[in-house]
N, C-alpha and C. Protein backbone atom coordinates (compact mmCIF):
# COMPACT_ATOMS: atom_id res chain seq x y z
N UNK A 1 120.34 114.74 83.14
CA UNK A 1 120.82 113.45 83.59
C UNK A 1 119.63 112.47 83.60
N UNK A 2 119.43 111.35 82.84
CA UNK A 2 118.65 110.30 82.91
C UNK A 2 119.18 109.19 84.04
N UNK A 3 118.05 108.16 84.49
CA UNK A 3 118.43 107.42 85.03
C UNK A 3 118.27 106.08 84.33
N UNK A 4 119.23 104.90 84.98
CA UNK A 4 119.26 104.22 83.75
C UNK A 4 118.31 102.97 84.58
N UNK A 5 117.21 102.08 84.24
CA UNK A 5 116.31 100.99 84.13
C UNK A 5 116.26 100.23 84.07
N UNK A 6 116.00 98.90 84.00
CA UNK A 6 115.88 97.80 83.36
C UNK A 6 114.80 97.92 82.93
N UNK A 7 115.16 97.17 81.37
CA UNK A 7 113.71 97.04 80.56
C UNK A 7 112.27 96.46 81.47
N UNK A 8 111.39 96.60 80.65
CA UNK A 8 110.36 95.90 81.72
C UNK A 8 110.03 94.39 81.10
N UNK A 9 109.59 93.55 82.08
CA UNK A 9 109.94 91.95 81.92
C UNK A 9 108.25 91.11 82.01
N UNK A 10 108.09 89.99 81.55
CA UNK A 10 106.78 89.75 81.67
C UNK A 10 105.80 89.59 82.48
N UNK A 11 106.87 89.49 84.02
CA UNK A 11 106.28 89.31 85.02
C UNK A 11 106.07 90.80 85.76
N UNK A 12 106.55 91.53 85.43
CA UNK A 12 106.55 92.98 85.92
C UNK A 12 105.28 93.57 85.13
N UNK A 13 104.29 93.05 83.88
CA UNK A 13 102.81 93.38 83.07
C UNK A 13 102.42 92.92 84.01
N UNK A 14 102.51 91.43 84.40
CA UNK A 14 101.29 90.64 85.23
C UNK A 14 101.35 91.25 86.77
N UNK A 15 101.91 91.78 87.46
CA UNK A 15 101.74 92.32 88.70
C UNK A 15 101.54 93.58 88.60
N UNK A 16 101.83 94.79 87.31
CA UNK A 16 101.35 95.50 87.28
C UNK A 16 99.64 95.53 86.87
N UNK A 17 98.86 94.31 86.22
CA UNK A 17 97.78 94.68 85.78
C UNK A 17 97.13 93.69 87.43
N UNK A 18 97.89 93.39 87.94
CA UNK A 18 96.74 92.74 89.30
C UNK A 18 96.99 93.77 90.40
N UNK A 19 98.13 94.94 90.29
CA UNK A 19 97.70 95.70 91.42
C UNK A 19 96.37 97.22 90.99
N UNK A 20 96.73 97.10 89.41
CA UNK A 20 95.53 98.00 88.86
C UNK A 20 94.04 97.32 88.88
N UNK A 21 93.88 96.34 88.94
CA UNK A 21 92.69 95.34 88.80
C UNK A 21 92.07 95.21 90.47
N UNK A 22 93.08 94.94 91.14
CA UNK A 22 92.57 94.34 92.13
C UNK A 22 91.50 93.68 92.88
N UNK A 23 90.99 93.50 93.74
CA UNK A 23 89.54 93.12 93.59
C UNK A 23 88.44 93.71 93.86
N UNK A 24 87.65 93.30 92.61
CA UNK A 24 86.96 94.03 92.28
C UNK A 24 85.19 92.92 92.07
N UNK A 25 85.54 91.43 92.86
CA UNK A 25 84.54 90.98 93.29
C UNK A 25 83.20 91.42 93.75
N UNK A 26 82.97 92.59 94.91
CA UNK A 26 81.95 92.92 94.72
C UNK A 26 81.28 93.73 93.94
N UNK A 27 81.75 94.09 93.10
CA UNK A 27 81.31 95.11 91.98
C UNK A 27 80.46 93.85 90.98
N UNK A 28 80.63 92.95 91.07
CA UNK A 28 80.54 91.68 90.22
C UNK A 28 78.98 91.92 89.28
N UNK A 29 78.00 92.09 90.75
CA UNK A 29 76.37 92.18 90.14
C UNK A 29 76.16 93.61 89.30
N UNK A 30 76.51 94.71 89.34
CA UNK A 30 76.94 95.45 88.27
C UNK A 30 76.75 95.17 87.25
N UNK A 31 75.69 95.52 86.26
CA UNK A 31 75.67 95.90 84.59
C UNK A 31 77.12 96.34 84.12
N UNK A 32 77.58 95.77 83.19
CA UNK A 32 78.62 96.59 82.70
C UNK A 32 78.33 97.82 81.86
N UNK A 33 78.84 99.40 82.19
CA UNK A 33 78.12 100.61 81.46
C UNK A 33 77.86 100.92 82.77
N UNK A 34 78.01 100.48 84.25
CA UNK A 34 77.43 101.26 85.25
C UNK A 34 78.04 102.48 85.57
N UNK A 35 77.24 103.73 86.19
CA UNK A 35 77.68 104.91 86.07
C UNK A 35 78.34 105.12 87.75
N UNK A 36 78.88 106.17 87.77
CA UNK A 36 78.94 106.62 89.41
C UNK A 36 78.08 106.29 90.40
N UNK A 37 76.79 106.94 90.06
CA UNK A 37 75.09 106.46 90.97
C UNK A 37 74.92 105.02 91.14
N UNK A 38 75.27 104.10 90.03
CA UNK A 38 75.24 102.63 90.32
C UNK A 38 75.73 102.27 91.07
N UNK A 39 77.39 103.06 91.05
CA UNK A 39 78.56 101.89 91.69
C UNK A 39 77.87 102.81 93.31
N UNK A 40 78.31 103.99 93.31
CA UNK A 40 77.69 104.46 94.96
C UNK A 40 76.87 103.81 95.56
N UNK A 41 75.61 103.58 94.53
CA UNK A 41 74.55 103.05 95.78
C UNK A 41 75.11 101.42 95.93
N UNK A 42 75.44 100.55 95.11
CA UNK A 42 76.00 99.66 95.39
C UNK A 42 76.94 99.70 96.55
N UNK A 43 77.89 100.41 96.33
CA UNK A 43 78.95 101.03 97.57
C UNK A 43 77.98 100.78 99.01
N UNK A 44 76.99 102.14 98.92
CA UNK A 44 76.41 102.28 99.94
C UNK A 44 75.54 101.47 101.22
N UNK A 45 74.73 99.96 99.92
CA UNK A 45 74.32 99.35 100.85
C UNK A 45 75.04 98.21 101.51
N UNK A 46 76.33 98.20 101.08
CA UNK A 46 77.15 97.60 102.39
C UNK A 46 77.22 98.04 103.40
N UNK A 47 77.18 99.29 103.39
CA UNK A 47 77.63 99.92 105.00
C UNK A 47 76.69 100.33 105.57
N UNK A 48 75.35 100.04 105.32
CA UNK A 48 73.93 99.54 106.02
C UNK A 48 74.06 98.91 107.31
């Protein structure tokens, strides 16, 4: 038994790619190519 959908609509891309995106402002100073160790210690000295 399938269930039946509605196709997906243009506004249903754009709220799906802003709840995958979200914000992501402080990551900003970040090299792009940063690894785990980057983003952590970045992470980390907020909560200094």
């Amino acid at each position: 038994m399938t269930a039946h959908t509605e196709p997906p609509t243009a506004d249903d891309a754009s709220d799906e790619s802003k709840s995958s995106e979200g914000d992501a402002s402080h990551l900003d100073d970040l090299e792009d190519g940063a690894g785990c160790t980057e983003i952590w210690e970045k992470l980390s000295e907020g909560r200094e």
